[in-house]
C-alpha atoms as a PDB file:
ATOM      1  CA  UNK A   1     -93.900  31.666-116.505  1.00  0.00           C
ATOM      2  CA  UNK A   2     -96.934  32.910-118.666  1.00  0.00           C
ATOM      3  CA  UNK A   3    -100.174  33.808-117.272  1.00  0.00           C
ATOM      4  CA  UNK A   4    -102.113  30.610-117.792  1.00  0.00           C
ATOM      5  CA  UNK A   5     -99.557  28.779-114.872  1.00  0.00           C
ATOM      6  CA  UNK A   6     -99.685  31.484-112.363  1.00  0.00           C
ATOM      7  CA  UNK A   7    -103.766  31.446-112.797  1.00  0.00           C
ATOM      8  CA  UNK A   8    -103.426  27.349-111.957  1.00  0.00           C
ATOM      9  CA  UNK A   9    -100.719  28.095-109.383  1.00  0.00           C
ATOM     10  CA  UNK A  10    -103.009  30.751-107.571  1.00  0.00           C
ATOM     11  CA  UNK A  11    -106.718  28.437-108.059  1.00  0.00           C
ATOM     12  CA  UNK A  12    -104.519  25.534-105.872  1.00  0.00           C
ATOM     13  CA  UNK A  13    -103.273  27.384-103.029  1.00  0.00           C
ATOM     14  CA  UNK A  14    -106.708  29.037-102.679  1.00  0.00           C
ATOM     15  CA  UNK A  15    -108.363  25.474-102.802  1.00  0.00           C
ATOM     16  CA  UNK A  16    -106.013  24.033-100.146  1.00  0.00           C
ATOM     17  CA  UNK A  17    -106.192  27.146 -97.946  1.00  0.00           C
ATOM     18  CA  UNK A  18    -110.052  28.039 -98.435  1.00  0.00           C
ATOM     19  CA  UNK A  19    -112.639  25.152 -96.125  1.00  0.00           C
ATOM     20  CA  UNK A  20    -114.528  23.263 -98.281  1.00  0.00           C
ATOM     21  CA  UNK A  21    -118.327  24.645 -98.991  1.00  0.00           C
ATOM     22  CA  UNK A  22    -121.397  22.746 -96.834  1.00  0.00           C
ATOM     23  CA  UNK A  23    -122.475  20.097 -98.637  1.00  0.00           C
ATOM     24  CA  UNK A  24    -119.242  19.857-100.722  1.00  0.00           C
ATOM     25  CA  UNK A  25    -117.088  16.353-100.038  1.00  0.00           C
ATOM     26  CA  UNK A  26    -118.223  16.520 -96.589  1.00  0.00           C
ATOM     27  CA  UNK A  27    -120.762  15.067 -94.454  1.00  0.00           C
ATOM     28  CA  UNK A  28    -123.588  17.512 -92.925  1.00  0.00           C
ATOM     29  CA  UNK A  29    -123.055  17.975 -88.882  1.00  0.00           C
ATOM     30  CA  UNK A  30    -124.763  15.839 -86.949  1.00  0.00           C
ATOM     31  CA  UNK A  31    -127.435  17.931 -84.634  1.00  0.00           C
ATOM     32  CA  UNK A  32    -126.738  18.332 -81.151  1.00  0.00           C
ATOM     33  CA  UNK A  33    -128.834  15.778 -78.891  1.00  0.00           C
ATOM     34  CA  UNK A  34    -131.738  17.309 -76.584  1.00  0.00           C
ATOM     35  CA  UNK A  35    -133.151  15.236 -74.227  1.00  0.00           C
ATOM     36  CA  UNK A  36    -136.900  15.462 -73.632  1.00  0.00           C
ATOM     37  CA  UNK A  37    -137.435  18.252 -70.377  1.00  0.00           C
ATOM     38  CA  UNK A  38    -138.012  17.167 -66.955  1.00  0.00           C
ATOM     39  CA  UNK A  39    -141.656  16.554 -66.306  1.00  0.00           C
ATOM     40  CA  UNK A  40    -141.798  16.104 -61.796  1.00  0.00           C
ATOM     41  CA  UNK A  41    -143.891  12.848 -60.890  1.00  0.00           C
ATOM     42  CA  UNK A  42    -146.623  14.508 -59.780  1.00  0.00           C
ATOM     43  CA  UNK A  43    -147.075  15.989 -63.694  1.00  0.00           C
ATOM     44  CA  UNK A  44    -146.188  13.120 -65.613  1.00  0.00           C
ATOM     45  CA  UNK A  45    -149.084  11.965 -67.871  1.00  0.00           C
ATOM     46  CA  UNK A  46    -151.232   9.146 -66.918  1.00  0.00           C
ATOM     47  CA  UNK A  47    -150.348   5.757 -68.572  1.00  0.00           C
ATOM     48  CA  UNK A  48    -146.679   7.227 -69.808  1.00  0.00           C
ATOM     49  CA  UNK A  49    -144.347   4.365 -69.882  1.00  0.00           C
ATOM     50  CA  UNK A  50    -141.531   4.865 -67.250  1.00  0.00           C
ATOM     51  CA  UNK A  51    -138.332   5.319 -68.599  1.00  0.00           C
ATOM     52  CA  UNK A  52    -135.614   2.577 -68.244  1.00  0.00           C
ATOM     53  CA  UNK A  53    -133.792   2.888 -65.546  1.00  0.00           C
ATOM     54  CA  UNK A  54    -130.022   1.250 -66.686  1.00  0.00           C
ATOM     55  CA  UNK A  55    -127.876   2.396 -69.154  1.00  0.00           C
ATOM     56  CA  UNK A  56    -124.523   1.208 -69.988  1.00  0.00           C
ATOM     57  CA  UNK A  57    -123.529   4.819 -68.619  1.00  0.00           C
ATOM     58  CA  UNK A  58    -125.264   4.067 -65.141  1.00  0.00           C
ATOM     59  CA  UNK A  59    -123.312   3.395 -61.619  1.00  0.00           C
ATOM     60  CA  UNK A  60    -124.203   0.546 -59.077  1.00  0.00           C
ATOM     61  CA  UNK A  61    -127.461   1.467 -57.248  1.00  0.00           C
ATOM     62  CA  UNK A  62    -127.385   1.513 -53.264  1.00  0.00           C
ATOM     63  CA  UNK A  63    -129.609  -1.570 -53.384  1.00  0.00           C
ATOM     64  CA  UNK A  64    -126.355  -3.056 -55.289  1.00  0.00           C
ATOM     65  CA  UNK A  65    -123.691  -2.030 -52.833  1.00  0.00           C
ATOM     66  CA  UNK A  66    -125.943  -3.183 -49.742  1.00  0.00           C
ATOM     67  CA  UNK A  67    -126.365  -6.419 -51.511  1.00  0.00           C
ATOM     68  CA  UNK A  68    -122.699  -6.961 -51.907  1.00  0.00           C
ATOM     69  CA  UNK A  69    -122.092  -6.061 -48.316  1.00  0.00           C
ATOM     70  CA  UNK A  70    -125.129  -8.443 -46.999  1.00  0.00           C
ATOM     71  CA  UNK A  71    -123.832 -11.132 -49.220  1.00  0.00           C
ATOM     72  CA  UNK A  72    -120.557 -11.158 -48.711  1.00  0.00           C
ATOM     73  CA  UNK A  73    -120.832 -11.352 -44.846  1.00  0.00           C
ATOM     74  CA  UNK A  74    -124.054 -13.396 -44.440  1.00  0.00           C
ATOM     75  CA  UNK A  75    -124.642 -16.882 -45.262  1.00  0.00           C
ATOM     76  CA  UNK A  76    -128.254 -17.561 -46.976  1.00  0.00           C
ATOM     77  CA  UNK A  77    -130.449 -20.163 -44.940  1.00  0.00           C
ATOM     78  CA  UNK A  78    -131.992 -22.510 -47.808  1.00  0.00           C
ATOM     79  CA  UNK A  79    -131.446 -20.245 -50.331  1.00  0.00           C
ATOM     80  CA  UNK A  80    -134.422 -18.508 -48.449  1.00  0.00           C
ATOM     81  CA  UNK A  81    -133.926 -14.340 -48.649  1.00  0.00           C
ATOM     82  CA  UNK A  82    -133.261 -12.646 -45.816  1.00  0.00           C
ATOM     83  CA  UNK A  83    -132.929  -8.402 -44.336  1.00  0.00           C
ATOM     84  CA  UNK A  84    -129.608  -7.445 -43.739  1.00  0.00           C
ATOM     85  CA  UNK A  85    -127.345  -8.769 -40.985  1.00  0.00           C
ATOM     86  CA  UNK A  86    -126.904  -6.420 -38.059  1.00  0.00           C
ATOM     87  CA  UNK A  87    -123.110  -5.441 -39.046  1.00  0.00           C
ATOM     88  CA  UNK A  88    -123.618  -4.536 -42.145  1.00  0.00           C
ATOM     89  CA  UNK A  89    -126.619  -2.339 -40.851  1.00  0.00           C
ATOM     90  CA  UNK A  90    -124.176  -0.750 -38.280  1.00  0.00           C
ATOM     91  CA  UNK A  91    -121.331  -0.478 -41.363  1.00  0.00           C
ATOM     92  CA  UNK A  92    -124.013   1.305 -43.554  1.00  0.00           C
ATOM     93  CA  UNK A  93    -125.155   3.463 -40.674  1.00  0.00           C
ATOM     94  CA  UNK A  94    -121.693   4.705 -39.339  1.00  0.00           C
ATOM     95  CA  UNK A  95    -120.844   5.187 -43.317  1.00  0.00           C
ATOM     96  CA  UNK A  96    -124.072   7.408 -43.962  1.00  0.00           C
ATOM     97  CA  UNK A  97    -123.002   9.732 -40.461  1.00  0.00           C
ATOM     98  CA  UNK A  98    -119.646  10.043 -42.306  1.00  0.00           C
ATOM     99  CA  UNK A  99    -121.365  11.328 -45.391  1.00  0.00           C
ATOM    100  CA  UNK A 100    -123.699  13.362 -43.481  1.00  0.00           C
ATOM    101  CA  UNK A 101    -121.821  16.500 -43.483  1.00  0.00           C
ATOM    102  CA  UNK A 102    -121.158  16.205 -47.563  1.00  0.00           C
ATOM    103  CA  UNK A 103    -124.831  15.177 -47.767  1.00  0.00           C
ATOM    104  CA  UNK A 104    -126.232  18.541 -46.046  1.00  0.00           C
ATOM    105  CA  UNK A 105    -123.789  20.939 -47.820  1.00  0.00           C
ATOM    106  CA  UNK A 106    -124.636  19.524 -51.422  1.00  0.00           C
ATOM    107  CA  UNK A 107    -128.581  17.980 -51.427  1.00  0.00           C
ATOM    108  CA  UNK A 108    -130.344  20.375 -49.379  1.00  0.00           C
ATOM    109  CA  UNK A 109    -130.602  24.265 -49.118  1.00  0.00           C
ATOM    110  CA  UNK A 110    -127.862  25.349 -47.227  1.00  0.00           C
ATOM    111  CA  UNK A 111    -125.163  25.798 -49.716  1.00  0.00           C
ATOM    112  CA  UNK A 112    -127.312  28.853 -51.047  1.00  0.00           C
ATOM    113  CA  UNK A 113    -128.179  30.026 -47.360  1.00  0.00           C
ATOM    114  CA  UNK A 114    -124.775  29.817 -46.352  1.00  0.00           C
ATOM    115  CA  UNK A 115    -123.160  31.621 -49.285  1.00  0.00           C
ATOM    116  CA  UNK A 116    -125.833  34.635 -49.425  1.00  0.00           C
ATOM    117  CA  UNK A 117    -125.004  35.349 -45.839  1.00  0.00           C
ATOM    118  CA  UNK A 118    -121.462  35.078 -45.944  1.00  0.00           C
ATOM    119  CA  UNK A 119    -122.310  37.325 -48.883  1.00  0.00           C
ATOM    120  CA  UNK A 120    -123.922  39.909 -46.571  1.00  0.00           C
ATOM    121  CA  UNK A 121    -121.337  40.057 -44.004  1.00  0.00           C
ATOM    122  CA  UNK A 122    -118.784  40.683 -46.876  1.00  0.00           C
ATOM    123  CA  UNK A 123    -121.132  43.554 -48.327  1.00  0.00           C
ATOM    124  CA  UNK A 124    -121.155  45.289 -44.506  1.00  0.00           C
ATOM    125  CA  UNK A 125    -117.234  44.932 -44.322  1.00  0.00           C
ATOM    126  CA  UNK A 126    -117.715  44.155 -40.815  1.00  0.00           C
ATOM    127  CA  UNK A 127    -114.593  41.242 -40.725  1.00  0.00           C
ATOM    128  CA  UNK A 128    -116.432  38.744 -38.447  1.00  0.00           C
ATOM    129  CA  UNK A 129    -119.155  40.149 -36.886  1.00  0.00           C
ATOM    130  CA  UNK A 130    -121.639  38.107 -37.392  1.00  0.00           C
ATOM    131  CA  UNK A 131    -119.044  34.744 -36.505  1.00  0.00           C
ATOM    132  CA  UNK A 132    -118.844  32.362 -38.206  1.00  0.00           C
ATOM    133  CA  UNK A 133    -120.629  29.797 -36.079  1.00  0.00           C
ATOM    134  CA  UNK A 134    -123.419  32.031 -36.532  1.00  0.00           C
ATOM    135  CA  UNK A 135    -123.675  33.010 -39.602  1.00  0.00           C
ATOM    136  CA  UNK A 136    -123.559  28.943 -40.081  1.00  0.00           C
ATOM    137  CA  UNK A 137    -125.865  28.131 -37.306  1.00  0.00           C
ATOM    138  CA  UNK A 138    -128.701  30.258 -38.904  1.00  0.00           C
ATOM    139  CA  UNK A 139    -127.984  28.658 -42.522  1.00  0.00           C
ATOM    140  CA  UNK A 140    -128.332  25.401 -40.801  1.00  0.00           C
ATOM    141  CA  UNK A 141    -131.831  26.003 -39.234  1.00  0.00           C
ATOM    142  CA  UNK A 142    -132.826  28.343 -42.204  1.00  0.00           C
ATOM    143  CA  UNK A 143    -132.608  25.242 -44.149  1.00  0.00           C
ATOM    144  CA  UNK A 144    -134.601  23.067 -41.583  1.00  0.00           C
ATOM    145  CA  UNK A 145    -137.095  25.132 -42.127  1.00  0.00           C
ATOM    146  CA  UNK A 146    -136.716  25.129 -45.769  1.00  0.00           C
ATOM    147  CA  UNK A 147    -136.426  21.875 -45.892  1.00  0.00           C
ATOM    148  CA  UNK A 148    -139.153  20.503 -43.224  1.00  0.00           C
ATOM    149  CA  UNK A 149    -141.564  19.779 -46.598  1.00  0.00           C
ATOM    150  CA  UNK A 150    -139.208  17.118 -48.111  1.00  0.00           C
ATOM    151  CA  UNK A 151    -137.969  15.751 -44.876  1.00  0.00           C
ATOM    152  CA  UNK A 152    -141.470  15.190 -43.743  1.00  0.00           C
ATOM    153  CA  UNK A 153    -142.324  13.426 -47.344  1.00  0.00           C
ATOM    154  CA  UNK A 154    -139.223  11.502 -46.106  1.00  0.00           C
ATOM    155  CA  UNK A 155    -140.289  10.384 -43.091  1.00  0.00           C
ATOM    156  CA  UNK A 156    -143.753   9.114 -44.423  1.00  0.00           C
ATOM    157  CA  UNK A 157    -142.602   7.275 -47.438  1.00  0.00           C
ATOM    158  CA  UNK A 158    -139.465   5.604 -46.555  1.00  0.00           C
ATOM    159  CA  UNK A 159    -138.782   6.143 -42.466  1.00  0.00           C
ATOM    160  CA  UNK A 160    -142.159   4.965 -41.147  1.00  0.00           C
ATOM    161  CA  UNK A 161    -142.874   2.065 -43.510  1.00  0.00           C
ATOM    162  CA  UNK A 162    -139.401   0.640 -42.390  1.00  0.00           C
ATOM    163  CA  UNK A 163    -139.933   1.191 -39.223  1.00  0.00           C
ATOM    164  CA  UNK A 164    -142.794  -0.257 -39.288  1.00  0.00           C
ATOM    165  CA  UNK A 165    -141.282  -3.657 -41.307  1.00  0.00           C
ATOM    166  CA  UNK A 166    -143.363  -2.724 -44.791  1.00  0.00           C
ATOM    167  CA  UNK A 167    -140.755  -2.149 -46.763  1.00  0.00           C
ATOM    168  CA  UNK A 168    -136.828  -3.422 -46.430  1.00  0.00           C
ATOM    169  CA  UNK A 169    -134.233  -0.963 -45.925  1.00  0.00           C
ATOM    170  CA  UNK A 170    -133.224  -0.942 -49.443  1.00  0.00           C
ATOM    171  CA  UNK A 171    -136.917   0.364 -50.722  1.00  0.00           C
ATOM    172  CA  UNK A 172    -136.773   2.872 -47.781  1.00  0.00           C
ATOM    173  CA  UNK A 173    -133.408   4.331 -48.756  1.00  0.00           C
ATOM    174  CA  UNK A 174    -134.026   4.366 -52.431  1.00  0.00           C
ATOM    175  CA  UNK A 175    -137.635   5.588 -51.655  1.00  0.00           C
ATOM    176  CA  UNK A 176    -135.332   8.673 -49.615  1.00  0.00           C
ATOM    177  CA  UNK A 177    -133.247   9.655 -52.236  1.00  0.00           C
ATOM    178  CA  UNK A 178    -135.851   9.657 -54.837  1.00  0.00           C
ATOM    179  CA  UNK A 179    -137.615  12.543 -52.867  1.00  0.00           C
ATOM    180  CA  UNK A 180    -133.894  14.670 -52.545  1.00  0.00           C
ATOM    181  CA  UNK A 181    -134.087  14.167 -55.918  1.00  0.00           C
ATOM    182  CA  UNK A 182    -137.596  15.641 -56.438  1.00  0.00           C
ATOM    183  CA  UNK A 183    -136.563  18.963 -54.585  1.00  0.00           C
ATOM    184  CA  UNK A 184    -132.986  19.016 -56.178  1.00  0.00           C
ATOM    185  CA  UNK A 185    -134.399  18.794 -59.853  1.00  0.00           C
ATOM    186  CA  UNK A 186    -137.224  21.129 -58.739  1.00  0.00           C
ATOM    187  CA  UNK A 187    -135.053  23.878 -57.920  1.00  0.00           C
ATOM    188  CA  UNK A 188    -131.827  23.228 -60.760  1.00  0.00           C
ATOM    189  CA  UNK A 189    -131.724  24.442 -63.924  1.00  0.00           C
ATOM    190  CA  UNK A 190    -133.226  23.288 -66.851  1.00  0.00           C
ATOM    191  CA  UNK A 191    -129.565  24.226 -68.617  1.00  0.00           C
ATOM    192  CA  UNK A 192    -127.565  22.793 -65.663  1.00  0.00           C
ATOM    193  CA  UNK A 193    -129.770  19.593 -65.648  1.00  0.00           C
ATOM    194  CA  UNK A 194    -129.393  19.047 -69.762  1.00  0.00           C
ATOM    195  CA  UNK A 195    -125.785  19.544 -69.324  1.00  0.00           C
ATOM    196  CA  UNK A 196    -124.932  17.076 -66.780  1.00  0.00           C
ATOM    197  CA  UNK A 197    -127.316  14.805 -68.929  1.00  0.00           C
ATOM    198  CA  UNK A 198    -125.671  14.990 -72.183  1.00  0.00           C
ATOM    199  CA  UNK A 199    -122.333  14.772 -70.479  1.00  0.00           C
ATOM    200  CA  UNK A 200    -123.452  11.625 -68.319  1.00  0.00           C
ATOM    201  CA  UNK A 201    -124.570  10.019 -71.825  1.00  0.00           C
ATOM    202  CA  UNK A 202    -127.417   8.544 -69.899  1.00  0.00           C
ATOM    203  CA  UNK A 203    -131.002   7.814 -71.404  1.00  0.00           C
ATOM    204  CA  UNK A 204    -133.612  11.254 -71.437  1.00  0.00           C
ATOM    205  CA  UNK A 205    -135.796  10.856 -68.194  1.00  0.00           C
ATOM    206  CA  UNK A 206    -138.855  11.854 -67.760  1.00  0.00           C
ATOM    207  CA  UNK A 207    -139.508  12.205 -64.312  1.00  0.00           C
ATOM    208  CA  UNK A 208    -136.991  13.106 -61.403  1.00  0.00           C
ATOM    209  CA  UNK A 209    -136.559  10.002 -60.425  1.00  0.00           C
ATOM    210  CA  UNK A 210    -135.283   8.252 -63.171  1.00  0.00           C
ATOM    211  CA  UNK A 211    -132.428  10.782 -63.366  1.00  0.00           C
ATOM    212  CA  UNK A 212    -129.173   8.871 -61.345  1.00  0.00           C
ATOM    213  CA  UNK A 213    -128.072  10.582 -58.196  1.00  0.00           C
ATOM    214  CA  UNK A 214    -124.818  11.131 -59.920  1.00  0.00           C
ATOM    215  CA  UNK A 215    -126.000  13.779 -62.232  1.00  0.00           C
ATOM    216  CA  UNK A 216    -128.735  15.208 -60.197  1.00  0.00           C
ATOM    217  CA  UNK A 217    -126.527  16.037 -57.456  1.00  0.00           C
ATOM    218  CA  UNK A 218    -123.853  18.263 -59.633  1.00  0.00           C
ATOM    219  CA  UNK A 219    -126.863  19.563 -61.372  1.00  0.00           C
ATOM    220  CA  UNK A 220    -127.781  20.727 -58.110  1.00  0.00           C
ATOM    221  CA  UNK A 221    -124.986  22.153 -56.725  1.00  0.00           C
ATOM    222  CA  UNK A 222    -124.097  24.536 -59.534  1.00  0.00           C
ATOM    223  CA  UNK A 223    -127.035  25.708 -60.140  1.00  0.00           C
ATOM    224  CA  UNK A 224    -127.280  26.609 -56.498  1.00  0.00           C
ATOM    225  CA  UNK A 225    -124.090  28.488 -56.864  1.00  0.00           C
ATOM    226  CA  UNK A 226    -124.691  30.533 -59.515  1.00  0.00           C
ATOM    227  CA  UNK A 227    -128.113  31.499 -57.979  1.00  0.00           C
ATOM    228  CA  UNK A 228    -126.481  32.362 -54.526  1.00  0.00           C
ATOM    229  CA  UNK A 229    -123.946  34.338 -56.251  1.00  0.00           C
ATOM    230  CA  UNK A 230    -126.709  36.164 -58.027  1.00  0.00           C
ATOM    231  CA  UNK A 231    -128.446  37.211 -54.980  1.00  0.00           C
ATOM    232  CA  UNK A 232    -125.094  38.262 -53.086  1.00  0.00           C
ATOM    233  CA  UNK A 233    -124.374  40.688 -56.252  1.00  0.00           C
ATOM    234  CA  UNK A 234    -127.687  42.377 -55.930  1.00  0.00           C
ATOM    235  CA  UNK A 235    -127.206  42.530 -52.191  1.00  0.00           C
ATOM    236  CA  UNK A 236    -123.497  44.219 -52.667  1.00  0.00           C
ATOM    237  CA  UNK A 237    -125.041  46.709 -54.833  1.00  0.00           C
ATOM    238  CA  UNK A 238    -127.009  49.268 -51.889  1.00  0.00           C
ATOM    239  CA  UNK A 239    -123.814  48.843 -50.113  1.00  0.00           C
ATOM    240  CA  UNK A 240    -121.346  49.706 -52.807  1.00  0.00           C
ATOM    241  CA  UNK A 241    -123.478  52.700 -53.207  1.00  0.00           C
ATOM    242  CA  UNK A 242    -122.511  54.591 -49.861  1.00  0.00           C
ATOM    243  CA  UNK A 243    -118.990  53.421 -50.097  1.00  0.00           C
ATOM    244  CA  UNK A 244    -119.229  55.401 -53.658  1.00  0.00           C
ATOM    245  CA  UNK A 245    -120.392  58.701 -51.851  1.00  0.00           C
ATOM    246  CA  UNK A 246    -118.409  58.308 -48.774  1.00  0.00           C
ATOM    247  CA  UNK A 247    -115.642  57.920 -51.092  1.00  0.00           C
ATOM    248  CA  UNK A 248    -116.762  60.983 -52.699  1.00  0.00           C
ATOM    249  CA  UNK A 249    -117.485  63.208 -50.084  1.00  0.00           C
ATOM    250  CA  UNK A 250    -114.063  62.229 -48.492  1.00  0.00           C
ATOM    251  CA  UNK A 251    -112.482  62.947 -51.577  1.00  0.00           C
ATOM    252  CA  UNK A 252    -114.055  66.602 -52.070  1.00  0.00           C
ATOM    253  CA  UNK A 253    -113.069  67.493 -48.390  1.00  0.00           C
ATOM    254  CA  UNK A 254    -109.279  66.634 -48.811  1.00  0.00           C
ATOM    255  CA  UNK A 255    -109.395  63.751 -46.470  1.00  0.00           C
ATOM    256  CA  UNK A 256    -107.703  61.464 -48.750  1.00  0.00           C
ATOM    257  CA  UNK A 257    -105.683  59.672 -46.379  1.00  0.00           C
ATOM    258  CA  UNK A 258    -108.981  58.631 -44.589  1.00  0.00           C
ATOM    259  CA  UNK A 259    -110.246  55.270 -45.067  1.00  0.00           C
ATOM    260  CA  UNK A 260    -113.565  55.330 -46.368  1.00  0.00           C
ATOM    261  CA  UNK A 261    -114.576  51.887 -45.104  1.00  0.00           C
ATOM    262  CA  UNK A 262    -114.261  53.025 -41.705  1.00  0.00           C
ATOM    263  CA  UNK A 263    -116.370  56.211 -41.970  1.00  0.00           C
ATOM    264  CA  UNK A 264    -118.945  54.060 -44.401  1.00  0.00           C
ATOM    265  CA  UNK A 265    -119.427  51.195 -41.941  1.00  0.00           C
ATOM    266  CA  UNK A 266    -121.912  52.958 -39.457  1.00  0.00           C
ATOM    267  CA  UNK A 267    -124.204  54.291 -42.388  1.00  0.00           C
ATOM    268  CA  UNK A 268    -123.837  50.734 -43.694  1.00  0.00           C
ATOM    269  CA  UNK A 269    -124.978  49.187 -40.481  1.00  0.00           C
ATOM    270  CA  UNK A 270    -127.815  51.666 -39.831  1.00  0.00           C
ATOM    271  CA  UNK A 271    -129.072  51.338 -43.306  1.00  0.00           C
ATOM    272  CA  UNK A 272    -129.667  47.913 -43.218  1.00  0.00           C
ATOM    273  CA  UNK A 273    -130.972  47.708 -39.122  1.00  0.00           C
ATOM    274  CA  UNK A 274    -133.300  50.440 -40.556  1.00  0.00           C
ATOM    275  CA  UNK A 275    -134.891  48.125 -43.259  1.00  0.00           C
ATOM    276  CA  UNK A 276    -135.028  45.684 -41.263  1.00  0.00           C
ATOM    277  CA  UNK A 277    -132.370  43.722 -43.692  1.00  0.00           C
ATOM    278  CA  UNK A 278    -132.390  40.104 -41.295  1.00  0.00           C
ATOM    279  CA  UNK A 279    -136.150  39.670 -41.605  1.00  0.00           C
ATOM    280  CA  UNK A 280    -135.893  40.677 -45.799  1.00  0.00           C
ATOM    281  CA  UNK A 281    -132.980  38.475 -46.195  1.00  0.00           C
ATOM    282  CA  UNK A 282    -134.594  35.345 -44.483  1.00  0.00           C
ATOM    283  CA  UNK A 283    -137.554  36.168 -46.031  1.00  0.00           C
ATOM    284  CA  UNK A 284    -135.911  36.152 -49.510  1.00  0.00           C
ATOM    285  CA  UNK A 285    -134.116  32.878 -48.930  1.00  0.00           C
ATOM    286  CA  UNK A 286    -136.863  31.180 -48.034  1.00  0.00           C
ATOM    287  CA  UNK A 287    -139.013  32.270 -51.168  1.00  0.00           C
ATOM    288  CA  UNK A 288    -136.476  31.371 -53.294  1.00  0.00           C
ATOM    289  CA  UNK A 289    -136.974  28.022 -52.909  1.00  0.00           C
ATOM    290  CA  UNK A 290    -140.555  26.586 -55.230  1.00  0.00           C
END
């Protein structure tokens, strides 16, 4: 075999082997699609076109399912409209006190309250002092109070008016969840938010409420967990500290077969009834929150 074949032999196993050069027999990469950033209502520009609500992408709106549920077990007088029949009131009432529980862990505040303190009781190594009933009774009124703001914009735009037969229960509701959605985009992401966007495939909004419920509610609830694990991190740090130099002191003195946790747990308990560590943890929960 001479030279000339092994140089033609050697030039087509590096072409087949090698990628091909950008811009050589292929197409260029498409770029990645960024949707436009979340501007709240209150901050959208005067005389901005609203951006369409449905999508091929998009789930059933409530105002859907209850008109199902009214149609299918009410009869329409005349072809005349009509508010929906008492049963299916009581059917969508006993539904939304089923979904109550799932609604307060994963649209409001508390899955960061409750994670921070269960956080905290971790970090003091005290097994289950504070209970747990109280550790998750002060997470629930923690985020009343956190939340008193939006449920109050609640109650004026969508309980009242209904109440008060201006609106039908459909407005009311999807008046409701657009102001959850206002406070759950307020305090997600931008990252989180684009994410859940891109993988929804749904239209860019530009304002809270045209993002569905179905990706601001995810959106939500990770970026609440990575924010709650953030804070209980920083909180474990002071702690690990005195472990560390119990530890080390132990250690020095030959008591090796000493548990440091249960010489550490005093200072630990001290320290933080010293600073006054209930008042500066409520206090930084509740700032969190814009």
């Amino acid at each position: 075999m001479n030279a000339k074949m092994i140089i033609l032999i050697v030039c087509g196993a590096a072409a087949l082997l090698l990628p091909p050069a950008a811009g050589i027999g292929q197409e260029p990469a498409a770029e990645p699609r960024s949707p436009a950033p979340i501007v709240p209502p209150s901050l959208a520009p005067a005389g901005s076109a609203p951006a369409p609500k449905a999508s091929p992408n998009s789930l059933p709106e409530i105002g859907d399912v209850l008109a199902v549920m009214n149609k299918a077990t009410s009869a329409q007088a005349g072809g005349a409209a009509q508010d929906y029949s008492g049963p299916v009131k009581l059917a969508i009432v006993f539904t939304g006190l089923a979904l109550l529980p799932a609604a307060l862990v994963m649209m409001t505040s508390f899955t960061r309250i409750v994670i921070v303190l269960s956080f905290v009781r971790r970090a003091l190594t005290t097994q289950n002092i504070p209970p747990t009933v109280a550790i998750v009774g002060l997470a629930l009124f923690l985020t009343l109070f956190t939340m008193a703001p939006t449920f109050s914009k609640v109650n004026e735009d969508a309980v009242k008016p209904y109440l008060a037969d201006q609106v039908t229960f459909q407005a009311a509701v999807d008046k409701g969840i657009d102001d959850l959605k206002e406070f759950m985009v307020r305090q997600t992401r931008q990252s989180d938010l684009t994410f859940f966007i891109d993988l929804a495939k749904v239209p860019a909004p530009k304002a809270a409420a045209d993002i569905p419920a179905h990706v601001a509610i995810p959106a939500f609830a990770v970026s609440e967990f990575r924010t709650s694990f953030e804070m209980g991190c920083l909180l474990f740090i002071p702690f690990l500290l005195i472990d560390l130099v119990i530890s080390g002191i132990l250690l020095s003195a030959g008591m090796m077969m000493l548990p440091p946790s249960i010489i550490s747990l005093p200072f630990k308990i001290i320290l933080f009834v010293l600073v006054d560590g209930w008042r500066l943890l409520a206090q930084s929960l509740v700032t969190s929150f814009n």
